[in-house]
Structure formats: C-alpha cells, structure tokens
PDB file of N, CA and C in Angstrom:
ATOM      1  N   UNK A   1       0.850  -1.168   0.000  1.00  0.00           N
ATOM      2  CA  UNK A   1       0.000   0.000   0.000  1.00  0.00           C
ATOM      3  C   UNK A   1       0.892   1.226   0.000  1.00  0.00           C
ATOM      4  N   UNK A   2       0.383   2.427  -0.752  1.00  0.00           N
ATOM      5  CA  UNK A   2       1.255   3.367  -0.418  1.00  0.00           C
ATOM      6  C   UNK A   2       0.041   4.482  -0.620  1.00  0.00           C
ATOM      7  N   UNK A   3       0.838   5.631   0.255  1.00  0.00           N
ATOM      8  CA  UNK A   3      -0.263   6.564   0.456  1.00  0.00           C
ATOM      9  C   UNK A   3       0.051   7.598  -0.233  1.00  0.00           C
ATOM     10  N   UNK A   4      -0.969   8.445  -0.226  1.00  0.00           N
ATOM     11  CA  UNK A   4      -0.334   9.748  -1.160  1.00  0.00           C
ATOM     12  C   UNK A   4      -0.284  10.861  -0.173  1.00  0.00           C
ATOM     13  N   UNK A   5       0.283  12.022  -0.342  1.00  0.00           N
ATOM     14  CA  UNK A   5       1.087  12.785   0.199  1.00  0.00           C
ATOM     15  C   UNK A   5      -0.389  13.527   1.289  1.00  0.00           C
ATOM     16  N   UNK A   6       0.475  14.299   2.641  1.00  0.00           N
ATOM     17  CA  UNK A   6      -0.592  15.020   3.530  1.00  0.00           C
ATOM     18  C   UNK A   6      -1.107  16.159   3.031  1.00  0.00           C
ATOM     19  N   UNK A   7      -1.884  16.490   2.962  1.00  0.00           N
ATOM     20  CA  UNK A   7      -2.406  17.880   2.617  1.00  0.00           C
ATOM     21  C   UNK A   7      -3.097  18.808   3.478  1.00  0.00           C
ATOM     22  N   UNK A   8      -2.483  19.824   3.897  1.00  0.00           N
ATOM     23  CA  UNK A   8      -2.811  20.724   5.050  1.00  0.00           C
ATOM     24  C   UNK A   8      -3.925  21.594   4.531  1.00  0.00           C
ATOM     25  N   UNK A   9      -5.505  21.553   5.255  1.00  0.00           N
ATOM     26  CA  UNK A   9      -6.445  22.104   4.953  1.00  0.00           C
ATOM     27  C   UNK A   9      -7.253  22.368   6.178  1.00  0.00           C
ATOM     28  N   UNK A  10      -7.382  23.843   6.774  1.00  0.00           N
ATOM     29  CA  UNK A  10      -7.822  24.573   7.797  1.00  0.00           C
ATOM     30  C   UNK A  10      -7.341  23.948   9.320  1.00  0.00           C
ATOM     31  N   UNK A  11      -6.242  24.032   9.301  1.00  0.00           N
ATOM     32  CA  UNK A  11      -5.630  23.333  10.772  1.00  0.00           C
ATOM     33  C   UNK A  11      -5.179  21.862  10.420  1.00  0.00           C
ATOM     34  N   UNK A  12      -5.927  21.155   9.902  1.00  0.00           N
ATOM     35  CA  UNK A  12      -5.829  19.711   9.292  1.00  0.00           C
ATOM     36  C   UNK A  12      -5.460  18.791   8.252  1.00  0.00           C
ATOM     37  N   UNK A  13      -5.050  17.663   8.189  1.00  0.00           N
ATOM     38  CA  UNK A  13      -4.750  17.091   7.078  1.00  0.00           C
ATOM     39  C   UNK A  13      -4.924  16.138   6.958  1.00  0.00           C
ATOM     40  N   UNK A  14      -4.645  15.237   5.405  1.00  0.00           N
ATOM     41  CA  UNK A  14      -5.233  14.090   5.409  1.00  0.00           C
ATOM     42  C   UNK A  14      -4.273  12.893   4.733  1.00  0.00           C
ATOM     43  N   UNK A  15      -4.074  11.962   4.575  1.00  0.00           N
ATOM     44  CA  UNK A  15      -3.575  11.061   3.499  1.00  0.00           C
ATOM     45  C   UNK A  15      -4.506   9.807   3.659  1.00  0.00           C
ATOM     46  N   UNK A  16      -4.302   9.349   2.393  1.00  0.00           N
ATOM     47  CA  UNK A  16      -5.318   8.009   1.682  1.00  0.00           C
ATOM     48  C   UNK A  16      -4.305   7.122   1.216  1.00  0.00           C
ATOM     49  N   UNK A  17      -5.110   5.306   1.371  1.00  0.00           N
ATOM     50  CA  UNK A  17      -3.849   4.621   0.549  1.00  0.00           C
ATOM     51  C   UNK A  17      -5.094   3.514   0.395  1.00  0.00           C
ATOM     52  N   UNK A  18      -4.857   3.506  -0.420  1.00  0.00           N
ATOM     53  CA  UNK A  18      -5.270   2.148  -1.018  1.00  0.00           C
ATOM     54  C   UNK A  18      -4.603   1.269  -1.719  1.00  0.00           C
ATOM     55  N   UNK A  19      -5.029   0.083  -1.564  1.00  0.00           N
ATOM     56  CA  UNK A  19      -4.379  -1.076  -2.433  1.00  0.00           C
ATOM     57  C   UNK A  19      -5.171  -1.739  -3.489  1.00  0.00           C
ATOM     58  N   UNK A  20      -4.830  -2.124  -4.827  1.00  0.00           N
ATOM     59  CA  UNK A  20      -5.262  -2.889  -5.867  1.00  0.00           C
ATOM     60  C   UNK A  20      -5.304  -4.560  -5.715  1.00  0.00           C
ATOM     61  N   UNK A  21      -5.161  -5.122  -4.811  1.00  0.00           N
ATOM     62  CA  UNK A  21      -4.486  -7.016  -4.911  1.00  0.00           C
ATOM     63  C   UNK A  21      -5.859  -7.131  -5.430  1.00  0.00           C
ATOM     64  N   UNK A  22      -5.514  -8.282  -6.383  1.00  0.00           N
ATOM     65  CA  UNK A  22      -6.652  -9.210  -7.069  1.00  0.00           C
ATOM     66  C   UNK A  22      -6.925 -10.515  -6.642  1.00  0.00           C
ATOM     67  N   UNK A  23      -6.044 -11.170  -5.387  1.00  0.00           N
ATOM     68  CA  UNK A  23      -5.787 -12.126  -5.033  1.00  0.00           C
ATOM     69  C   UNK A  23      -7.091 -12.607  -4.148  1.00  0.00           C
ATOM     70  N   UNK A  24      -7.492 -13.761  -3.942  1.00  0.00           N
ATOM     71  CA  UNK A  24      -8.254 -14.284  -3.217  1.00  0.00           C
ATOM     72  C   UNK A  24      -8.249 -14.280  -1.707  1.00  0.00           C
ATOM     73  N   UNK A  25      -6.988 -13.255  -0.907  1.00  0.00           N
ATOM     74  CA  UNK A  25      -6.879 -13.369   0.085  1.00  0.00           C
ATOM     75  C   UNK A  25      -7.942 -12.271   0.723  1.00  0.00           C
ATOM     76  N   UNK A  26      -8.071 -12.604   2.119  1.00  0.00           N
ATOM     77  CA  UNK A  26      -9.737 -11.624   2.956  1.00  0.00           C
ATOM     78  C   UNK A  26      -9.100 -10.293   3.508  1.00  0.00           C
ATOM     79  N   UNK A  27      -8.362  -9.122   2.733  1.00  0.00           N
ATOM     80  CA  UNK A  27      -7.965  -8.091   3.434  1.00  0.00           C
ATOM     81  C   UNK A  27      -9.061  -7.615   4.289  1.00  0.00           C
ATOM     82  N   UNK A  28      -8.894  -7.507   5.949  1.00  0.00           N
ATOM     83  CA  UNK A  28     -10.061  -6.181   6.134  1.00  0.00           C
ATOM     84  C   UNK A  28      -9.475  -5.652   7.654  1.00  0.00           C
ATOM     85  N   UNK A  29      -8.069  -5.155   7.453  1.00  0.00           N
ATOM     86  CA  UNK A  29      -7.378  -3.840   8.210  1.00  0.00           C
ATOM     87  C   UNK A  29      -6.654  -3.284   7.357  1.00  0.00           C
ATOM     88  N   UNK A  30      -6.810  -2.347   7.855  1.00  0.00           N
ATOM     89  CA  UNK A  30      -5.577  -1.054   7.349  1.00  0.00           C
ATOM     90  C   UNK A  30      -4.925  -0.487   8.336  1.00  0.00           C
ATOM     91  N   UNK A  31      -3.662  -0.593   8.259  1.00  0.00           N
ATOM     92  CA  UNK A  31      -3.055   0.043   9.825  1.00  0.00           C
ATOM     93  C   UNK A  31      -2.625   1.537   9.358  1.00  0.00           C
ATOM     94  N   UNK A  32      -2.149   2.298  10.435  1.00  0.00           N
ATOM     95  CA  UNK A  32      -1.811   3.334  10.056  1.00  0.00           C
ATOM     96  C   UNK A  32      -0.337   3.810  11.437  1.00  0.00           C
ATOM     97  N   UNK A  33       0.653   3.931  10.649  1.00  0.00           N
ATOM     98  CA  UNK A  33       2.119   4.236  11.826  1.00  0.00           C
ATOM     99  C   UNK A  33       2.396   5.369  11.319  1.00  0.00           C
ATOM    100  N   UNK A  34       3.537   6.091  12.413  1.00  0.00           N
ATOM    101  CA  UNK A  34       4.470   7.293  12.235  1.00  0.00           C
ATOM    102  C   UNK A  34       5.665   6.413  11.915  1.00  0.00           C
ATOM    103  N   UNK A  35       6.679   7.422  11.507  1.00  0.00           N
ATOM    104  CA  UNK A  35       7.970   6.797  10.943  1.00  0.00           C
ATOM    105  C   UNK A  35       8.412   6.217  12.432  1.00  0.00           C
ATOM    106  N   UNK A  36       9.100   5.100  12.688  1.00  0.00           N
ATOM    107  CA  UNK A  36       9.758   4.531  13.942  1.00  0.00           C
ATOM    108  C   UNK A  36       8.496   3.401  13.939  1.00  0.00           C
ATOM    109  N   UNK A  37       7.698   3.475  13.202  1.00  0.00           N
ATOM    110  CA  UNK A  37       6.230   1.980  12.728  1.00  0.00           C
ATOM    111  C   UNK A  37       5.984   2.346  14.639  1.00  0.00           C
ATOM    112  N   UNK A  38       5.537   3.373  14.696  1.00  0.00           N
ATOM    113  CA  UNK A  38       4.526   3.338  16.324  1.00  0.00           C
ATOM    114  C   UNK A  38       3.207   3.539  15.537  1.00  0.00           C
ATOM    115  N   UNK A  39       2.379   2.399  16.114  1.00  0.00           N
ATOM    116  CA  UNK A  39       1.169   2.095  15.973  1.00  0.00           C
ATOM    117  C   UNK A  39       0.522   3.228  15.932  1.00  0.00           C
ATOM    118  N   UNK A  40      -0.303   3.617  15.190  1.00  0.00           N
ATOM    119  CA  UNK A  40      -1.017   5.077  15.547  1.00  0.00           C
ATOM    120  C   UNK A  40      -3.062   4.487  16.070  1.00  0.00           C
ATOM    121  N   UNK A  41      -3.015   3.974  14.680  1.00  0.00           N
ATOM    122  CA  UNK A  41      -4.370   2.922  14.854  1.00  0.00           C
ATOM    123  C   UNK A  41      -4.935   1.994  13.845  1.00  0.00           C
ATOM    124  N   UNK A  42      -5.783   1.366  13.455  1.00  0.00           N
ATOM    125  CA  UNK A  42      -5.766   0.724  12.080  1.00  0.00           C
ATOM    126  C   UNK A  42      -7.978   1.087  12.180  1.00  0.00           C
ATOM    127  N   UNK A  43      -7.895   0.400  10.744  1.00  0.00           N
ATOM    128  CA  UNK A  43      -9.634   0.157  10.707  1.00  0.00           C
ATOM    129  C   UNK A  43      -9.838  -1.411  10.447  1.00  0.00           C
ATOM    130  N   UNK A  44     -10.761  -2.180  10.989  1.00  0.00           N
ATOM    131  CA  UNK A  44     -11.154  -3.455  11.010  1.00  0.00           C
ATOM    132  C   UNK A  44     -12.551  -3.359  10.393  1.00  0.00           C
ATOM    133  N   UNK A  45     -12.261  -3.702   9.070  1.00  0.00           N
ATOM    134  CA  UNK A  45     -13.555  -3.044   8.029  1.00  0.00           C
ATOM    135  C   UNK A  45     -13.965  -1.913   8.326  1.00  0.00           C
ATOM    136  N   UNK A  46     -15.014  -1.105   8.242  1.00  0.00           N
ATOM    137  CA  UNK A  46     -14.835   0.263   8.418  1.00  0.00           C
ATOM    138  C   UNK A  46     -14.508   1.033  10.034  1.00  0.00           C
ATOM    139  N   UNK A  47     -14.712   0.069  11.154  1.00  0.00           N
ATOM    140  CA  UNK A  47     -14.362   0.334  12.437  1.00  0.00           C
ATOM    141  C   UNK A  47     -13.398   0.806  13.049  1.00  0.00           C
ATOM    142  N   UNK A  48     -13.394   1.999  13.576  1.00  0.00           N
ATOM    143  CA  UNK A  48     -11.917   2.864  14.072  1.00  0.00           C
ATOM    144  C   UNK A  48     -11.390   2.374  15.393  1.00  0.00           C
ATOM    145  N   UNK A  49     -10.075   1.809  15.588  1.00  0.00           N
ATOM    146  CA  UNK A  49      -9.615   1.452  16.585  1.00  0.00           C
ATOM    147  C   UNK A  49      -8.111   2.377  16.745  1.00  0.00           C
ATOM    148  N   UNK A  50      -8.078   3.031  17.645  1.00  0.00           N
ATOM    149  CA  UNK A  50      -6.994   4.191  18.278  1.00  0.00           C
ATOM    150  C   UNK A  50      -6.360   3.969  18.709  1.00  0.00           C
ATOM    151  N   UNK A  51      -4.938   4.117  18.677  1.00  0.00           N
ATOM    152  CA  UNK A  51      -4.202   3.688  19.657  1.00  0.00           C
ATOM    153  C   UNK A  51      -4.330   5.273  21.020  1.00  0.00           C
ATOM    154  N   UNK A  52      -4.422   5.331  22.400  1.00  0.00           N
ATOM    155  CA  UNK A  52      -5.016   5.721  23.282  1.00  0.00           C
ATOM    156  C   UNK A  52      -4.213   7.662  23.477  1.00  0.00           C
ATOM    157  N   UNK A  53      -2.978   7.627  23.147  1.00  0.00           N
ATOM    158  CA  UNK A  53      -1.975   8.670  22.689  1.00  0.00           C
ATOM    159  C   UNK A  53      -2.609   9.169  21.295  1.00  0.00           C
ATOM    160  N   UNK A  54      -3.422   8.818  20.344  1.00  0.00           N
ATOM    161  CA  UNK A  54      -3.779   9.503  18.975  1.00  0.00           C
ATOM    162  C   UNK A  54      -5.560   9.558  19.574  1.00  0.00           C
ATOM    163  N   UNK A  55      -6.135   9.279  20.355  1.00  0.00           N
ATOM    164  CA  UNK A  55      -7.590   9.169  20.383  1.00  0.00           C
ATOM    165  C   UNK A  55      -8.603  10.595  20.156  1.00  0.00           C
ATOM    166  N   UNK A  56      -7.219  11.679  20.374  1.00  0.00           N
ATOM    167  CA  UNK A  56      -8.428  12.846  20.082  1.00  0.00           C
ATOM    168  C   UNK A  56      -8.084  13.670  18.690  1.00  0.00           C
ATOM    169  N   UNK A  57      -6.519  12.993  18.321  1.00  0.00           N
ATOM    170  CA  UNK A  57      -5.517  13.545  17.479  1.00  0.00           C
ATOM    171  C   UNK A  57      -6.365  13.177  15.936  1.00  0.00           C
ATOM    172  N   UNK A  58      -6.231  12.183  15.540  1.00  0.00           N
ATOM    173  CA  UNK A  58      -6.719  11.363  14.246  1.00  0.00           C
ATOM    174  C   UNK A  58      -8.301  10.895  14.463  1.00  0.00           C
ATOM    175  N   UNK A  59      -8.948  10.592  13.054  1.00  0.00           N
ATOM    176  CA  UNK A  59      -9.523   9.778  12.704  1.00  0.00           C
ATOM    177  C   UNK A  59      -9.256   8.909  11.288  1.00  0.00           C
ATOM    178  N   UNK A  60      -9.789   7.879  11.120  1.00  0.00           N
ATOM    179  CA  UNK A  60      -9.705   6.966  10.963  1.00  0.00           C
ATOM    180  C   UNK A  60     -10.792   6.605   9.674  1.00  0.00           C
ATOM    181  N   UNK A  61     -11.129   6.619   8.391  1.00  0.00           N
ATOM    182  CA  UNK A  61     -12.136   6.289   7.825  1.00  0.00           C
ATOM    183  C   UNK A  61     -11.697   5.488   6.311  1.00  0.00           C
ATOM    184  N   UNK A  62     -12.813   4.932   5.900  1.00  0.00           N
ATOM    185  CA  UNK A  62     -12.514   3.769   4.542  1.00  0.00           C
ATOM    186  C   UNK A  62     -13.219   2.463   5.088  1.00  0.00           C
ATOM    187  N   UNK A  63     -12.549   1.548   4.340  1.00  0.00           N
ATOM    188  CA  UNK A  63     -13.585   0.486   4.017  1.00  0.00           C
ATOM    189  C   UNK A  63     -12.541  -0.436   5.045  1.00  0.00           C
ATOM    190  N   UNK A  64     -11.522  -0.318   5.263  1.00  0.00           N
ATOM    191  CA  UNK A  64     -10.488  -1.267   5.653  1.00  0.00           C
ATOM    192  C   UNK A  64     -10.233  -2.313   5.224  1.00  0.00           C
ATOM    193  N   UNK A  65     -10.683  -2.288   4.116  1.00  0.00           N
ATOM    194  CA  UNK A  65     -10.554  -3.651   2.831  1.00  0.00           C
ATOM    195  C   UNK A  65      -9.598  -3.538   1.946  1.00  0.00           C
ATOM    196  N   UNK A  66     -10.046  -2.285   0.816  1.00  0.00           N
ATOM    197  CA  UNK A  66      -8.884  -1.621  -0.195  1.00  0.00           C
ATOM    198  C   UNK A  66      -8.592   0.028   0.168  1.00  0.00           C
ATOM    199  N   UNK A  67      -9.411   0.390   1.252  1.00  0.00           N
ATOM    200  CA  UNK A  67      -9.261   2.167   1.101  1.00  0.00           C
ATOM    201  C   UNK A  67      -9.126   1.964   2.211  1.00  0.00           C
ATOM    202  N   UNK A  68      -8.135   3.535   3.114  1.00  0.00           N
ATOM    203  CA  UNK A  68      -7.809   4.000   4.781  1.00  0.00           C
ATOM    204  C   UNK A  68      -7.943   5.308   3.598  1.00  0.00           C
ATOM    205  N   UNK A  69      -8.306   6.452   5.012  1.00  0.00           N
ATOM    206  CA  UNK A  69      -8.098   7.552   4.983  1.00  0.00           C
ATOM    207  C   UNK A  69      -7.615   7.792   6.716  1.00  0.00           C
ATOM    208  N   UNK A  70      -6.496   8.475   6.421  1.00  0.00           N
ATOM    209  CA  UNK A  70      -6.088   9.322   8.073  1.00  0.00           C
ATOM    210  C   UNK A  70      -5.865  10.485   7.938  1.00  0.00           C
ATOM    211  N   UNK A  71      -6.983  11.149   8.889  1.00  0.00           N
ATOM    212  CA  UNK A  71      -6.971  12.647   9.119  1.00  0.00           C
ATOM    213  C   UNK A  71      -6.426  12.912  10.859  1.00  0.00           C
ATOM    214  N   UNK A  72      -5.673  14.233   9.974  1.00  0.00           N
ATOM    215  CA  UNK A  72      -4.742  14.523  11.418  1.00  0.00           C
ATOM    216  C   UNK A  72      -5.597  16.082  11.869  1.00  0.00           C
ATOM    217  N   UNK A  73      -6.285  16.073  12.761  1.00  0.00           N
ATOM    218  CA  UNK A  73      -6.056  17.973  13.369  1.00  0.00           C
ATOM    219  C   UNK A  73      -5.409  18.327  13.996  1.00  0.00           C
ATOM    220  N   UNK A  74      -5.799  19.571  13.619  1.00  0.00           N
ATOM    221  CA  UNK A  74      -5.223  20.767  14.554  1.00  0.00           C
ATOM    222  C   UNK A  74      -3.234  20.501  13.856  1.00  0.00           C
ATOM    223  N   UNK A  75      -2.618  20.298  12.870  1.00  0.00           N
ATOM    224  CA  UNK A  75      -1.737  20.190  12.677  1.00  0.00           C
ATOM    225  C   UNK A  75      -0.469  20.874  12.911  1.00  0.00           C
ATOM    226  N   UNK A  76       0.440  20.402  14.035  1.00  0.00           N
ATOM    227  CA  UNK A  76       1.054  21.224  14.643  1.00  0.00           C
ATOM    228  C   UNK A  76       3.024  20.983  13.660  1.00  0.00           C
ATOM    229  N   UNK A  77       3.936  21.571  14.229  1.00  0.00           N
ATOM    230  CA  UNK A  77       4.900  21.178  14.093  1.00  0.00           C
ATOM    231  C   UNK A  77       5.690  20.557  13.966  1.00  0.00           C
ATOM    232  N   UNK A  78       5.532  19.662  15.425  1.00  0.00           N
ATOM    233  CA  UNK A  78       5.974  17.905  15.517  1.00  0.00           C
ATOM    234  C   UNK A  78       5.049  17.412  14.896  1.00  0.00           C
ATOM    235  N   UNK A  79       3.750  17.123  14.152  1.00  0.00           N
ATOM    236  CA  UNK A  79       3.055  16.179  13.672  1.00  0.00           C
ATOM    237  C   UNK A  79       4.198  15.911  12.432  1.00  0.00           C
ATOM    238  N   UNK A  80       5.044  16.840  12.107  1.00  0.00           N
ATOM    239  CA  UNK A  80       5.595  16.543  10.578  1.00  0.00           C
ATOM    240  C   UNK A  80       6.279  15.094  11.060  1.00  0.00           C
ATOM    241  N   UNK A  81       6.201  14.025   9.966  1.00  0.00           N
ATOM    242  CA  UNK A  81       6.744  12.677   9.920  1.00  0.00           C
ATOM    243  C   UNK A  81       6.392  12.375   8.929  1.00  0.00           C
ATOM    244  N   UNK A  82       6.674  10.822   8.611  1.00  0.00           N
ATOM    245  CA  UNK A  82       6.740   9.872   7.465  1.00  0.00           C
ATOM    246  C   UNK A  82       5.514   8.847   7.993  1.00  0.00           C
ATOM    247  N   UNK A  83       4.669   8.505   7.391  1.00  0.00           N
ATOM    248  CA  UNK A  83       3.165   8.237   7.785  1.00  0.00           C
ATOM    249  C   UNK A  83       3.200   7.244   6.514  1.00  0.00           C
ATOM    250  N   UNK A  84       3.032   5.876   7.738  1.00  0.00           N
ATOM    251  CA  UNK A  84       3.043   4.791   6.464  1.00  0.00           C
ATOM    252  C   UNK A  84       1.796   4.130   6.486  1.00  0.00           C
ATOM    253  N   UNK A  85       0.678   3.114   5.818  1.00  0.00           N
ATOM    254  CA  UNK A  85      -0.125   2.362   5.491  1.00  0.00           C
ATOM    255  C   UNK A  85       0.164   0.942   5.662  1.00  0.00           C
ATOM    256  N   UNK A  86      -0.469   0.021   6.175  1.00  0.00           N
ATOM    257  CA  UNK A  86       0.012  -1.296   5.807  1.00  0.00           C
ATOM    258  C   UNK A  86      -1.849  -2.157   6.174  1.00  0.00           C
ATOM    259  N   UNK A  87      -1.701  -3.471   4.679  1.00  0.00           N
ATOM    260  CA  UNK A  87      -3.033  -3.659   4.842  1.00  0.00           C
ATOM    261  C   UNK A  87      -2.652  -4.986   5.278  1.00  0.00           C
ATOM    262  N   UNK A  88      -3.666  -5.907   5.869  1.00  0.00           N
ATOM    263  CA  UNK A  88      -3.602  -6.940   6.328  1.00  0.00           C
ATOM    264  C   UNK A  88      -4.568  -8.314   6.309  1.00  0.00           C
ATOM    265  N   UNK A  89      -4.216  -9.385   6.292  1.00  0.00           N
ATOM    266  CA  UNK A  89      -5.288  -9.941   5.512  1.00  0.00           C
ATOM    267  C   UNK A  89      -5.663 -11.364   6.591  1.00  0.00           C
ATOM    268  N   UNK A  90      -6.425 -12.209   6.689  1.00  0.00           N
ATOM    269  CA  UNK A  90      -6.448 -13.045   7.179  1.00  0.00           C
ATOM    270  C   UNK A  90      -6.585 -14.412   6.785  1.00  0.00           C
ATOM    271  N   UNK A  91      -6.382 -15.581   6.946  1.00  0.00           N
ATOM    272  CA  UNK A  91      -6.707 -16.965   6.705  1.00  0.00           C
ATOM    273  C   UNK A  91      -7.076 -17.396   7.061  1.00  0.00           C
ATOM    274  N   UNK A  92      -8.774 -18.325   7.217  1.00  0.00           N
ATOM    275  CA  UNK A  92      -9.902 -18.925   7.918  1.00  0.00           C
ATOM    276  C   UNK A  92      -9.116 -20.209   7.327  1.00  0.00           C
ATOM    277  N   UNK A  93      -8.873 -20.823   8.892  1.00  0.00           N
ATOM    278  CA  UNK A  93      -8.952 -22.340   8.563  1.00  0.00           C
ATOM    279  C   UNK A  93     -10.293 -23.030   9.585  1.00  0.00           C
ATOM    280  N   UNK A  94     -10.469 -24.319   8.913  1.00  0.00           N
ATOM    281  CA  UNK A  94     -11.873 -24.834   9.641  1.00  0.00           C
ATOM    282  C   UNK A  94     -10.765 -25.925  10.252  1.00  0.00           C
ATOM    283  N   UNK A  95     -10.835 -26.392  11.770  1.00  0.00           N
ATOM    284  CA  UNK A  95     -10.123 -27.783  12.073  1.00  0.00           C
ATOM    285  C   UNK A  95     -10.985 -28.501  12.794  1.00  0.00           C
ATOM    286  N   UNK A  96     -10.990 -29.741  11.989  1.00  0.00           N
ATOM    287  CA  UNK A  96     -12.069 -31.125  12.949  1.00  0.00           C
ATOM    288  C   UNK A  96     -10.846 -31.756  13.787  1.00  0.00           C
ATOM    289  N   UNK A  97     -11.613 -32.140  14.677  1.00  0.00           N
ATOM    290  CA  UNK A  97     -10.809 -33.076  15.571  1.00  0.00           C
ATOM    291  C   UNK A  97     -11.254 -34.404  16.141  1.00  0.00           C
TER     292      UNK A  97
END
C-alpha cells in the first residue's frame, strides 16, 4: 500500500492509501504508523480502533478492505513525519478433531 502525500487544509490534514491485490486473500485492516512503525491505529472493516496517545488527534475512515483515509487535526509542528499504510489480511482455517 502506499499513500499519497498530507495535505494541510484549515488546521488539518489528510492522506489516503489504497491497495489494488486481485488475489483471493480476505484483506479487512488497514493500519496506520508514524515513521519509527509506532502504531497510531488501524480500521477493522470500516471500524476505528486508536491507539489511546492519537484518540483525540486522528480519525480513521474507509472500508479497511482496499481504502484507509487518516486525518490529522489541529496540525502542529511535531506532527511533521513519514506516515506509512500497511493492509492486512487473514486466513480462515476450519479444524475437525
């Protein structure tokens, strides 16, 4: 996944990433880190989960399938970083015993 660049609009900003896979695998998170990969928060299909340090900072929106959007307010000084995407997928196995 890669995101496209922040864009500062009335205090705030945003970046988007989506991914194209055609593969049969079940993506449905999208994480979202600062450079040093500290967890910021991800979406579990469209559901916002925060990490407790970003809870009033960011939100969180998209499908958490192929689209994240992360919006930052109030955009200060230190917010400047390298803001990465990563999607994640899962594997249902059934086991009899």
């Amino acid at each position: 996944m890669q995101p496209s660049s922040v864009s500062p609009a009335d205090g705030g900003g945003f970046t988007s990433c989506q991914h194209l896979l055609t593969t049969d695998l079940r993506y449905r998170n999208v994480y979202w880190y600062m450079l040093g990969f500290k967890l910021m928060g991800y979406l579990n299909y469209d559901n916002e989960n925060k990490e407790l340090e970003f809870e009033k900072k960011i939100k969180l929106d998209g499908d958490g399938q192929k689209n994240g959007t992360l919006i930052i307010s109030n955009l200060m000084q230190n917010d400047s970083a390298v803001y990465f995407c990563a999607a994640y997928y899962t594997v249902l196995r059934i086991l009899s015993v």
